[in-house]
N, C-alpha and C. Protein backbone atom coordinates (compact mmCIF):
# COMPACT_ATOMS: atom_id res chain seq x y z
N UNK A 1 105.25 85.13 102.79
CA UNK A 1 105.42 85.73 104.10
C UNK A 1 104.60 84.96 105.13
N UNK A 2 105.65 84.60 105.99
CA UNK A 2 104.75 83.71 107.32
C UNK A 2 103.35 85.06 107.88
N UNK A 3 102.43 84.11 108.31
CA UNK A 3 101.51 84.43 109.09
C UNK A 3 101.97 84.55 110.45
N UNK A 4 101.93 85.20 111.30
CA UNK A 4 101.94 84.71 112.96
C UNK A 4 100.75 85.85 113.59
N UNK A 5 99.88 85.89 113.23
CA UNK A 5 98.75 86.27 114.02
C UNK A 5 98.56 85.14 114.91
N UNK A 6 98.06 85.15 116.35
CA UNK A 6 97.72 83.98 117.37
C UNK A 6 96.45 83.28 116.83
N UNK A 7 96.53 82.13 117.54
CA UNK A 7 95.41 81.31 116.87
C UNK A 7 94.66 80.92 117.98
N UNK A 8 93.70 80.33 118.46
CA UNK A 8 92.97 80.01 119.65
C UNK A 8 93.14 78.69 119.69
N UNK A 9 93.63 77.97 118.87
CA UNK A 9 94.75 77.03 119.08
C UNK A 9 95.76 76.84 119.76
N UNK A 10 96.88 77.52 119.39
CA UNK A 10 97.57 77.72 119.94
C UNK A 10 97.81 78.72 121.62
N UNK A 11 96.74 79.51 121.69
CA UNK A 11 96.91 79.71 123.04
C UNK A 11 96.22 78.45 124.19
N UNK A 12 95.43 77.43 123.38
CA UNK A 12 95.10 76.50 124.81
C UNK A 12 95.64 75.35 124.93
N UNK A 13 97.04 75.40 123.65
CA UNK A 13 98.08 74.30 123.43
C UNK A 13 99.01 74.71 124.44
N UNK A 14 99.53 76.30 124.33
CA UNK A 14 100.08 77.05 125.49
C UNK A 14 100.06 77.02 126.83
N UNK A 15 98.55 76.85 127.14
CA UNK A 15 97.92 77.07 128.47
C UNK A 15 97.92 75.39 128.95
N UNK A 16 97.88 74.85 128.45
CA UNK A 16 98.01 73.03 128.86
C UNK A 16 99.49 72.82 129.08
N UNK A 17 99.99 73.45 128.18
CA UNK A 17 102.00 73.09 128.16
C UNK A 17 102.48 73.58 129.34
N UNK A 18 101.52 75.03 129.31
CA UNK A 18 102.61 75.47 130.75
C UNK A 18 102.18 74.90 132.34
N UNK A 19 100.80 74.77 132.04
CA UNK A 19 100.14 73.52 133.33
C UNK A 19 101.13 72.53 133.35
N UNK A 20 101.41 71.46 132.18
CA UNK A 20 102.25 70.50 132.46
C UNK A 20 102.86 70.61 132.98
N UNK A 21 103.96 72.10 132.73
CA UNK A 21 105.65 71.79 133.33
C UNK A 21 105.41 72.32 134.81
N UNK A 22 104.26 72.34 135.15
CA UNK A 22 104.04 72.75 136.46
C UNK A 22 103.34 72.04 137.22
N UNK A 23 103.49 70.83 136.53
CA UNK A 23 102.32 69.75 137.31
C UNK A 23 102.00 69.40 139.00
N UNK A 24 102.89 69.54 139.13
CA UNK A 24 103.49 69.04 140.64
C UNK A 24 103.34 70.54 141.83
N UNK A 25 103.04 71.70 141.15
CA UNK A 25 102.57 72.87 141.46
C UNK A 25 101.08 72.77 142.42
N UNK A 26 101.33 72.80 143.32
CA UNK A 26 99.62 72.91 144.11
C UNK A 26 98.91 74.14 143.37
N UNK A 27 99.41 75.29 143.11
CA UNK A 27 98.70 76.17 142.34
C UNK A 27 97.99 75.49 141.27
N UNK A 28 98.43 74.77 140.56
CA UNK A 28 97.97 74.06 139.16
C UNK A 28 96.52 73.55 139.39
N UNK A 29 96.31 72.69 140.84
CA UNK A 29 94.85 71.73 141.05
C UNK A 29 93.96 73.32 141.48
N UNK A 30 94.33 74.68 141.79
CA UNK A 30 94.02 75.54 142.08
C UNK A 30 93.40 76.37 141.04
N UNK A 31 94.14 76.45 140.25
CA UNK A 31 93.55 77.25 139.05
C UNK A 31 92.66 75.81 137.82
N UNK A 32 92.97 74.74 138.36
CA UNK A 32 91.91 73.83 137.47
C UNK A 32 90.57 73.55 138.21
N UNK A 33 90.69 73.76 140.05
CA UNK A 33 89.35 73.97 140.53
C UNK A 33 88.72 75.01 139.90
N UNK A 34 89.27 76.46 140.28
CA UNK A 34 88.26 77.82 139.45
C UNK A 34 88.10 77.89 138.35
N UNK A 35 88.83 76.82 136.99
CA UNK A 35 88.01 76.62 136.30
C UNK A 35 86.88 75.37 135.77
N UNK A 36 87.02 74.57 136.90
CA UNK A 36 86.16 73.68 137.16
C UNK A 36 84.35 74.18 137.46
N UNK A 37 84.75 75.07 138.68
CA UNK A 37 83.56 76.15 139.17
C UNK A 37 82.89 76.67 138.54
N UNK A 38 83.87 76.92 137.07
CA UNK A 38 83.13 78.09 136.42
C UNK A 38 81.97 77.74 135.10
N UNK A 39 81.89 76.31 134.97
CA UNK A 39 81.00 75.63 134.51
C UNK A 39 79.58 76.36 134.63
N UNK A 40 78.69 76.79 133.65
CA UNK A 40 77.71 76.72 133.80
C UNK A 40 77.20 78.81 133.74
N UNK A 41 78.56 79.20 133.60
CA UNK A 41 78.62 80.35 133.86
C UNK A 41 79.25 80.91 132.95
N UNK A 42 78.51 82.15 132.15
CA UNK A 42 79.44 82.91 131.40
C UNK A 42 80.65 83.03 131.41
N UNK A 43 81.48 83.78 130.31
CA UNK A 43 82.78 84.24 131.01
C UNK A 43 82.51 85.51 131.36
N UNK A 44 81.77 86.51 131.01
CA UNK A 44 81.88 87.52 131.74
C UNK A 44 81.33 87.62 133.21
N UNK A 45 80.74 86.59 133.51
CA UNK A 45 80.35 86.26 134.91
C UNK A 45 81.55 85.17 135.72
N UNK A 46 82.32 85.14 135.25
CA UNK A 46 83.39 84.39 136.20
C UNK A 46 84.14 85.28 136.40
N UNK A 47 84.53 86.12 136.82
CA UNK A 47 85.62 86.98 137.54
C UNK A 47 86.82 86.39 137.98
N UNK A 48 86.80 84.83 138.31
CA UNK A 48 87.32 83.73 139.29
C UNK A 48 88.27 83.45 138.35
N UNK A 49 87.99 83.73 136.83
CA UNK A 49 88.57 82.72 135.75
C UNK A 49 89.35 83.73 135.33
N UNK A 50 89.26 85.05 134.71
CA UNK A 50 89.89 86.15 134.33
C UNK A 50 91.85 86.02 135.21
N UNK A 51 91.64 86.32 135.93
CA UNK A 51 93.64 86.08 136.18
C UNK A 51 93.84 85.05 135.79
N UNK A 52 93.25 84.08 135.64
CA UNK A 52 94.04 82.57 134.77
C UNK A 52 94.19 82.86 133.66
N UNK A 53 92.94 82.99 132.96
CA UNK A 53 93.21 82.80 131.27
C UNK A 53 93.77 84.13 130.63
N UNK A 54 93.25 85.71 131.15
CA UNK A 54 93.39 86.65 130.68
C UNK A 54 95.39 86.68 130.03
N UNK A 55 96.06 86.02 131.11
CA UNK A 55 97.51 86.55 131.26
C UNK A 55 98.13 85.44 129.45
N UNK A 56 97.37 84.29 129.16
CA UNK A 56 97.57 84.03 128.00
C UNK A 56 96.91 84.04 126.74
N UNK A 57 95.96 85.22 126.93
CA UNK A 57 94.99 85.80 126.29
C UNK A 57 95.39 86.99 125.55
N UNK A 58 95.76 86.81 124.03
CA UNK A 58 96.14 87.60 123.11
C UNK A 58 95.60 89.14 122.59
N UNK A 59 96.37 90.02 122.59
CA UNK A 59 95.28 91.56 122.99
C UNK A 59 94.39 91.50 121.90
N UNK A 60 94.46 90.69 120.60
CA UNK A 60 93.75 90.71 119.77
C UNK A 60 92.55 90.23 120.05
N UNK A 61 92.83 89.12 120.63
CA UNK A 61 91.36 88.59 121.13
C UNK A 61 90.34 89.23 121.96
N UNK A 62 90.97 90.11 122.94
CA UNK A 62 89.98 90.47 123.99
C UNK A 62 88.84 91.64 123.73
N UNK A 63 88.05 91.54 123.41
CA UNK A 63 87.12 92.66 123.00
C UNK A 63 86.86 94.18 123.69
N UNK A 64 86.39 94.86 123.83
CA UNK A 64 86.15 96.17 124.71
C UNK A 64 84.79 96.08 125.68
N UNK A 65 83.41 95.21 124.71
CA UNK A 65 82.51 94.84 125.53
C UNK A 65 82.29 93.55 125.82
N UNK A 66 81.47 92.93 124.79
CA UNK A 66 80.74 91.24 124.78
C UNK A 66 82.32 90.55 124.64
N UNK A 67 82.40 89.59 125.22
CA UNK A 67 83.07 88.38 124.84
C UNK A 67 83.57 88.24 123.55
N UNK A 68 84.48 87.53 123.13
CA UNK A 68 84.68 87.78 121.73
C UNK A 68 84.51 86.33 121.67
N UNK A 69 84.14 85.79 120.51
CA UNK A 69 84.55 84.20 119.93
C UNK A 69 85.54 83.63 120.33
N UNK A 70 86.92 84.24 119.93
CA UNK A 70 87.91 83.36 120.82
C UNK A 70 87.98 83.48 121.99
N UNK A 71 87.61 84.69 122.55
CA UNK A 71 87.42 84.62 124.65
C UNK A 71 86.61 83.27 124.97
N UNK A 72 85.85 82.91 124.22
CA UNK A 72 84.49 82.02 124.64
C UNK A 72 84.88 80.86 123.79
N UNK A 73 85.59 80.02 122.76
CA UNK A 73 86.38 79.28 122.41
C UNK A 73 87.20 78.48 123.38
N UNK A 74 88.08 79.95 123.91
CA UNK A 74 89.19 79.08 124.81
C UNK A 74 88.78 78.94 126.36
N UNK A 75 87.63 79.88 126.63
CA UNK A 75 87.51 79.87 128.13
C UNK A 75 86.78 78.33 127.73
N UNK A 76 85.62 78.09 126.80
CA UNK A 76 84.93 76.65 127.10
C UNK A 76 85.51 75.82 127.16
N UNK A 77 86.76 75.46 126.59
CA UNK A 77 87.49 74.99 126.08
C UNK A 77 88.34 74.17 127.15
N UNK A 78 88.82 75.50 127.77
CA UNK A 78 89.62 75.11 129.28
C UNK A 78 88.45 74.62 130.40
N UNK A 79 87.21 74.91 130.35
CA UNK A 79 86.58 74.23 131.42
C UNK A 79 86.60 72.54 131.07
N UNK A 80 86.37 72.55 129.97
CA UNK A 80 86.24 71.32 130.02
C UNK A 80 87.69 70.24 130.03
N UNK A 81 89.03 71.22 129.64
CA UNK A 81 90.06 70.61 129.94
C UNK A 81 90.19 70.52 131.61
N UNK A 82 89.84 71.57 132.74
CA UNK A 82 89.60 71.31 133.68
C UNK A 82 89.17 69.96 134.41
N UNK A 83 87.44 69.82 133.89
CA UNK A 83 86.82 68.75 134.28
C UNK A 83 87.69 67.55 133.48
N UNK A 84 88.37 67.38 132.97
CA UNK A 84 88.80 66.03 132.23
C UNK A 84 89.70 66.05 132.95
N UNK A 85 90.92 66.64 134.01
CA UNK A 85 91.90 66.68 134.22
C UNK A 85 91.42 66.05 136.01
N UNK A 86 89.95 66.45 136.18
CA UNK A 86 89.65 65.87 137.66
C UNK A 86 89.62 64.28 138.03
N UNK A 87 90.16 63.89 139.43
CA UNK A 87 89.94 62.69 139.97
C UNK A 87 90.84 61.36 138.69
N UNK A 88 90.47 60.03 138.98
CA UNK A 88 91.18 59.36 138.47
C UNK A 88 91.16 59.05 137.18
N UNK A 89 89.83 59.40 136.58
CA UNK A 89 89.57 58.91 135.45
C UNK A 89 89.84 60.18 134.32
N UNK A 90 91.30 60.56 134.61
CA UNK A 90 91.81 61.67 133.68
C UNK A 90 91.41 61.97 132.05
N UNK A 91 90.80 62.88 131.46
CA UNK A 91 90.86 62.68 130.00
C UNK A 91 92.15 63.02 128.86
N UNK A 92 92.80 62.75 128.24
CA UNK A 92 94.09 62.44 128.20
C UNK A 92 93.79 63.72 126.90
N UNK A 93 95.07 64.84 126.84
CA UNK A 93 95.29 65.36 125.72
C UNK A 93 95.79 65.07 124.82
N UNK A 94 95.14 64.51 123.75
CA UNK A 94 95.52 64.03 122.50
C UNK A 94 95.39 64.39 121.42
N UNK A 95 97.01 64.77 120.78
CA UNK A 95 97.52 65.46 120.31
C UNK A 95 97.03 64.98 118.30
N UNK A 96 96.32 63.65 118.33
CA UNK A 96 96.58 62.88 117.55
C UNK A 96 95.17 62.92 117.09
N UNK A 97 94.20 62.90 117.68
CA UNK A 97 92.70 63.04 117.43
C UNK A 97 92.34 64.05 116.86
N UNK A 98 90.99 64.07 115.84
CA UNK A 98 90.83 64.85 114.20
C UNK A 98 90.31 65.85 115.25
N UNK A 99 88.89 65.45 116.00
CA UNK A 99 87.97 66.37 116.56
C UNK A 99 87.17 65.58 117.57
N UNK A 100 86.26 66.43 118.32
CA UNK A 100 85.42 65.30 118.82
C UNK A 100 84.48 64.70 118.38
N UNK A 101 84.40 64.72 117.27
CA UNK A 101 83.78 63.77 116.86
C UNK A 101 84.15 62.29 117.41
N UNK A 102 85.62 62.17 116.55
CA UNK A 102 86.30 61.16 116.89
C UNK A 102 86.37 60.99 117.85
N UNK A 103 86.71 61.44 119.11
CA UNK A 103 86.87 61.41 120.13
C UNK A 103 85.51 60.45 120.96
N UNK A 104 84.54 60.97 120.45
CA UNK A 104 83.70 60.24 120.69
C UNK A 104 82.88 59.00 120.19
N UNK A 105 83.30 59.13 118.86
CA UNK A 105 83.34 57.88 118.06
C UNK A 105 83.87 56.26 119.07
N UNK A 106 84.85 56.71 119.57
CA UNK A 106 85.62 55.88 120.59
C UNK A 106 84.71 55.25 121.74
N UNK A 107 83.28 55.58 121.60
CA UNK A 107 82.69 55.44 122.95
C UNK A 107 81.51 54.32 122.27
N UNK A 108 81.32 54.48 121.49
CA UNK A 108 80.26 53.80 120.46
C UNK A 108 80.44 52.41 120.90
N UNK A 109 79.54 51.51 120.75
CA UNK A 109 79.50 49.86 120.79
C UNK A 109 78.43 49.28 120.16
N UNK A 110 77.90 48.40 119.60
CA UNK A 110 76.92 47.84 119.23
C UNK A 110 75.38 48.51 119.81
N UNK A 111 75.38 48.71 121.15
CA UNK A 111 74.27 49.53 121.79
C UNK A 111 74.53 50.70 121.97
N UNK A 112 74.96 52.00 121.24
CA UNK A 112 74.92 53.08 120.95
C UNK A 112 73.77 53.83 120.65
N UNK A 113 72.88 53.86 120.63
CA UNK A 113 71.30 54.47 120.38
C UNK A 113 71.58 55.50 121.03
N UNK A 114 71.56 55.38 122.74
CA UNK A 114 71.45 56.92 123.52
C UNK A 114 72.75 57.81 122.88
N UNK A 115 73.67 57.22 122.80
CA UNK A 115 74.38 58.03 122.57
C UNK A 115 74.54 58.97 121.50
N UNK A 116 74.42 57.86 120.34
CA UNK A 116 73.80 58.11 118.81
C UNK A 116 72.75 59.59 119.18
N UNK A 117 71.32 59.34 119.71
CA UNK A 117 70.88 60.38 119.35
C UNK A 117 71.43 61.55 120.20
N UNK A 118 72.50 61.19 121.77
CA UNK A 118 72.62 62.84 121.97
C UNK A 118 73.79 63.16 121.17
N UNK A 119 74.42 62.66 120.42
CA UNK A 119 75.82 63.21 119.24
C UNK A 119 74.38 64.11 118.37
N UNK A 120 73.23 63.36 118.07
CA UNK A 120 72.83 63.90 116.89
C UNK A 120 71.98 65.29 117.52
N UNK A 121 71.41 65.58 118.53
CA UNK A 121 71.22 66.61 119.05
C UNK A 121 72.13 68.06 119.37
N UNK A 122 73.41 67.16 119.85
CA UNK A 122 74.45 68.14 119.21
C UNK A 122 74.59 68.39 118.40
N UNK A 123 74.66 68.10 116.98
CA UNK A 123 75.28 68.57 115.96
C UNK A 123 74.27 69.37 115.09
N UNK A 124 72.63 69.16 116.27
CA UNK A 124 71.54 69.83 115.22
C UNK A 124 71.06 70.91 115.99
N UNK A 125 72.05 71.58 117.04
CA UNK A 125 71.92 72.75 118.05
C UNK A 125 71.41 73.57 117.13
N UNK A 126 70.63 74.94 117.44
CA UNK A 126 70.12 75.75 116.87
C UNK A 126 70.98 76.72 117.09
N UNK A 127 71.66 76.63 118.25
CA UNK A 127 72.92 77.74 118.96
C UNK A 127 74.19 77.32 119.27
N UNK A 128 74.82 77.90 119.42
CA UNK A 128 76.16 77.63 120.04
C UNK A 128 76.00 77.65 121.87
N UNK A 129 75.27 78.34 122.24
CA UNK A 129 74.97 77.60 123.68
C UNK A 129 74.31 76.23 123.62
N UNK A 130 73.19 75.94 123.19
CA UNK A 130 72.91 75.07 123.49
C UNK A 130 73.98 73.71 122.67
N UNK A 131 74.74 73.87 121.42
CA UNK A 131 75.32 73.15 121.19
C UNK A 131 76.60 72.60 122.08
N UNK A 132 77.12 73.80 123.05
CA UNK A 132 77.79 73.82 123.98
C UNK A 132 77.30 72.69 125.30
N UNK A 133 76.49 73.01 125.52
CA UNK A 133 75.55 72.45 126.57
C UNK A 133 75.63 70.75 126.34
N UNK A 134 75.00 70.45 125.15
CA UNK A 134 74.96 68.71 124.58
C UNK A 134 76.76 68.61 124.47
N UNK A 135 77.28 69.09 124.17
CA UNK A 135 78.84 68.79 124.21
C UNK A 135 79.48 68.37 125.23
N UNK A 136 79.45 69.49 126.44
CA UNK A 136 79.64 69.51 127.85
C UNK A 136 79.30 67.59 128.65
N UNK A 137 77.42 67.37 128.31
CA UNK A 137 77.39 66.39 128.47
C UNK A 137 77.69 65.21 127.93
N UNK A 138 78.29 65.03 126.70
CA UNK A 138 78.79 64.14 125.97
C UNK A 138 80.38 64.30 126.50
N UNK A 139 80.87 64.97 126.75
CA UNK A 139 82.23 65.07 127.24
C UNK A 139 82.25 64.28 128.98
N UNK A 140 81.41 64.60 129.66
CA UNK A 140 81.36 64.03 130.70
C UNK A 140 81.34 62.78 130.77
N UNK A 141 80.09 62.37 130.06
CA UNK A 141 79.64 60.71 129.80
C UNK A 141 81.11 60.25 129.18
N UNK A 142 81.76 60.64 128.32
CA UNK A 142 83.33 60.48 128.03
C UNK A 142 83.86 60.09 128.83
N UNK A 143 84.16 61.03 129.54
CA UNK A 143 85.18 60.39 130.69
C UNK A 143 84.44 59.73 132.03
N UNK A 144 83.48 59.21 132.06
CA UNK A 144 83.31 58.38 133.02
C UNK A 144 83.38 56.87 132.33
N UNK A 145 83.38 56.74 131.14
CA UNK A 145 83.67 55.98 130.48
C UNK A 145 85.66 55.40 130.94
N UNK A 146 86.13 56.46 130.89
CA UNK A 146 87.96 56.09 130.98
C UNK A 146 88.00 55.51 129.46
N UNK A 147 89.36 56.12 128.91
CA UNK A 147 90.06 55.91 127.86
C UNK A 147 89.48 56.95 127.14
N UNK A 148 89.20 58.05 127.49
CA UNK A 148 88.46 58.98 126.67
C UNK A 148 90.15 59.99 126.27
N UNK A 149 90.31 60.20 125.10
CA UNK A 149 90.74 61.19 124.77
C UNK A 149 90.37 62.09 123.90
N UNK A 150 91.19 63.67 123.89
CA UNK A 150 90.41 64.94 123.52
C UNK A 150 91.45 65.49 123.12
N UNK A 151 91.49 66.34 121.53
CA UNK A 151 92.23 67.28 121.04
C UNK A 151 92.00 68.77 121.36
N UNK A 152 92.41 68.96 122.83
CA UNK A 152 91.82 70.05 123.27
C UNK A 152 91.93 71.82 122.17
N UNK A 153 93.41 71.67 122.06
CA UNK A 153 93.18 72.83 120.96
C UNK A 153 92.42 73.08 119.79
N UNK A 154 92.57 71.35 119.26
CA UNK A 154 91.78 71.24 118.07
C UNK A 154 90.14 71.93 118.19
N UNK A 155 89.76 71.20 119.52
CA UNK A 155 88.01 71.79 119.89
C UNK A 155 88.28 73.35 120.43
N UNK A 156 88.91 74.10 120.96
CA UNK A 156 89.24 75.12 120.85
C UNK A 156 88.97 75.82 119.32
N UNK A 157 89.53 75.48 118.22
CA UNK A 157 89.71 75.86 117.13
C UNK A 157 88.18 75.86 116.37
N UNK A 158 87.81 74.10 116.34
CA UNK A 158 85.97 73.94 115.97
C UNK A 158 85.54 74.52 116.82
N UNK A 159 85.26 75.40 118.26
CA UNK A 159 84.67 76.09 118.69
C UNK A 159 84.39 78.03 118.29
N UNK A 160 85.50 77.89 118.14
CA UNK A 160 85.54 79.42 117.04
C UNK A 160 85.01 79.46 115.75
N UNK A 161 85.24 78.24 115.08
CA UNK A 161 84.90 78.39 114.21
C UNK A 161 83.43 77.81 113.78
N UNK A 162 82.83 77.51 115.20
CA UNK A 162 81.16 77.44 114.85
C UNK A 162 80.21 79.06 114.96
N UNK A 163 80.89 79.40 116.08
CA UNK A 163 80.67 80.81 116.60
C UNK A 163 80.80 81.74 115.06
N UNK A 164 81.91 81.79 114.57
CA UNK A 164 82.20 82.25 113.17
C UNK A 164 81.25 82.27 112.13
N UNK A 165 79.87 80.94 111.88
CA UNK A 165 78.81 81.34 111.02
C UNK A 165 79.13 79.65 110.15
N UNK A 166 80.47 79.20 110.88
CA UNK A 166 80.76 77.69 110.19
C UNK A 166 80.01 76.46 111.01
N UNK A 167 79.16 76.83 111.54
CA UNK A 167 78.66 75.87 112.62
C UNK A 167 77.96 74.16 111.57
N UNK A 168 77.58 74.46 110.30
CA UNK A 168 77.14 73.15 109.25
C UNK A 168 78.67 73.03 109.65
N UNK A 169 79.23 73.20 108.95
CA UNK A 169 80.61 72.40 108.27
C UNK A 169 81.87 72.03 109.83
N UNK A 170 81.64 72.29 110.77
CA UNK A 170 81.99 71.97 111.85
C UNK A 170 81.12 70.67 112.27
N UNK A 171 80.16 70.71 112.31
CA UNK A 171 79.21 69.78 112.88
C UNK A 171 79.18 68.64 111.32
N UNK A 172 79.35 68.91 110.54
CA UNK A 172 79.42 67.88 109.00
C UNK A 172 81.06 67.22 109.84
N UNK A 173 81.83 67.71 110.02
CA UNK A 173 83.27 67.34 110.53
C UNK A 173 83.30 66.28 111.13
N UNK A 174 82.51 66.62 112.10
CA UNK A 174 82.25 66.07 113.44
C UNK A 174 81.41 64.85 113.01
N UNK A 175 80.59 64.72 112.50
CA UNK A 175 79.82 63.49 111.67
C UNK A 175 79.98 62.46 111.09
N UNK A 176 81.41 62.97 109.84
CA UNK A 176 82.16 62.48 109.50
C UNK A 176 83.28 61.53 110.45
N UNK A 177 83.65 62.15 111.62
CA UNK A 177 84.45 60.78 112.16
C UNK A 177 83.46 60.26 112.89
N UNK A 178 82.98 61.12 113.44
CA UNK A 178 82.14 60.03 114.62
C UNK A 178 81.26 58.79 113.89
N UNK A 179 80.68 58.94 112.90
CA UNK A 179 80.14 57.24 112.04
C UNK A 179 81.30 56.69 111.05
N UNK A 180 81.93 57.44 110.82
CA UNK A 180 83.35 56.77 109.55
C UNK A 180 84.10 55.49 110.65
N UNK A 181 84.39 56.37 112.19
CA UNK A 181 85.15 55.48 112.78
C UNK A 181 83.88 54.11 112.62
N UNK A 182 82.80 54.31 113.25
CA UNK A 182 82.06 53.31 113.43
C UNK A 182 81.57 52.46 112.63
N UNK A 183 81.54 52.33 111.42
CA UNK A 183 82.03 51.66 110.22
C UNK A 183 82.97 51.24 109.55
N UNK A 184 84.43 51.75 110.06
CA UNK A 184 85.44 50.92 109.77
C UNK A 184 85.44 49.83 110.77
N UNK A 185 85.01 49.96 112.36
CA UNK A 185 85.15 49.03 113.47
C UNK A 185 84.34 47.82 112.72
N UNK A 186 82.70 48.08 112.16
CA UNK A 186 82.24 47.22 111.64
C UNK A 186 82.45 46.35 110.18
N UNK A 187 83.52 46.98 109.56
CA UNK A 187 83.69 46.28 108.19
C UNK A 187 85.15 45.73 109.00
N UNK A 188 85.46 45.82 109.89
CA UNK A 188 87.18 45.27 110.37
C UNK A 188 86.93 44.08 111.12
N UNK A 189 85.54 44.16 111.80
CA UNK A 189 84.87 42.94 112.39
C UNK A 189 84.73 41.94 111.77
N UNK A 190 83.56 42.36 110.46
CA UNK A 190 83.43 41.67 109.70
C UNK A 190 84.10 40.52 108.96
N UNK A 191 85.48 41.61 108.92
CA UNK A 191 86.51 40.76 107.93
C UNK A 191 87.12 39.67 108.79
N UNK A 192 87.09 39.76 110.25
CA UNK A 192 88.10 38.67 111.05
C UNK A 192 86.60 37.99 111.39
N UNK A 193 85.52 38.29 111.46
CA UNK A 193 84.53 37.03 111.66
C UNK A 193 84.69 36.21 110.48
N UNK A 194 84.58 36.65 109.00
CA UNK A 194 85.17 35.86 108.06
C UNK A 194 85.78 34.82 107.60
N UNK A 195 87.43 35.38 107.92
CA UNK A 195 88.34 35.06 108.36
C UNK A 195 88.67 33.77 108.89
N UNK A 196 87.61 34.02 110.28
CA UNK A 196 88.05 32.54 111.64
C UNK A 196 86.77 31.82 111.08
N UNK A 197 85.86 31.94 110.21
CA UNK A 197 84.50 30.99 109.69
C UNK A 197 85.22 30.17 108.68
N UNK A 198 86.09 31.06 108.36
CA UNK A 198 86.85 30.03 106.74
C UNK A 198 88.12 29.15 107.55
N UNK A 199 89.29 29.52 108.52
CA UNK A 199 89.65 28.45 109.31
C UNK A 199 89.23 26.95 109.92
């Protein structure tokens, strides 16, 4: 028997799809400013954000008091699809990327140190705010970079499921691509420095 309980996946795969087909919508740069704004701010302190997200916000999800995990999943989720969606240096939804790990793996170069240790500060958050927080800024530094892409539902999904009590094995995830990529770049190097030494 199929499952179809909603997934917090799938509602910010939803909430991006239906932005798309509305791209050209002035409402659209409207509701990605107020959730641009809402950076830095609870969700129960954005009021601004509630008619956006609430209307694709599953009754299961919504709690009676505190926030629920997936309220706070997909609202972070969408801010930061917000900020990636601002000015020219767009962050591209990619449909194809594990996590951000990877995602950020992509940013790495031979002089990676700063970056190296704020990935590793993230992944050694004591909280889910503050792990939020080192994310936020690693996502930024992302896209000022350009060529940054992001599996937005996917981090939607590792965001629930750090909140959930999985926060090791999310952050082990995340570890896993972000140095795997950076060691295949260096054994792929390797092999064509090789390569053109034996030519």
């Amino acid at each position: 028997m199929k499952d179809n309980k909603p997934t917090v996946y799938q509602v910010v795969r939803n909430f991006i799809s239906a932005l798309d087909k509305q791209s050209e919508n002035k409402n659209v740069s409207g509701i990605l400013a107020v959730l641009r704004n809402s950076l830095g701010k609870e969700y129960e302190d954005a009021s601004n954000v509630w008619p956006v997200i609430i209307p694709f916000m599953p009754d299961e999800f919504m709690g009676s008091g505190i926030p629920t995990y997936e309220e706070k999943a997909i609202y972070n989720t969408l801010q930061l699809y917000a900020l990636g969606q601002q000015g020219s240096s767009k962050v591209e939804n990619d449909k194809d990327t594990r996590n951000m790990g990877a995602s950020l793996s992509a940013l790495r170069t031979d002089d990676s140190a700063s970056l190296d240790r704020r990935f590793s500060a993230m992944i050694n958050s004591s909280s889910y705010n503050e792990f939020f927080q080192h994310m936020k800024h690693l996502f930024k530094l992302g896209k000022s970079k350009g060529n940054f892409k992001v599996n937005y539902p996917k981090l939607a999904e590792d965001l629930f499921w750090y909140q959930m009590g999985n926060n090791r094995q999310v952050s082990l995830n995340w570890a896993r691509d972000y140095y795997r990529s950076r060691a295949k770049n260096t054994d792929r190097e390797n092999s064509e420095d090789k390569t053109n030494n034996e030519e």
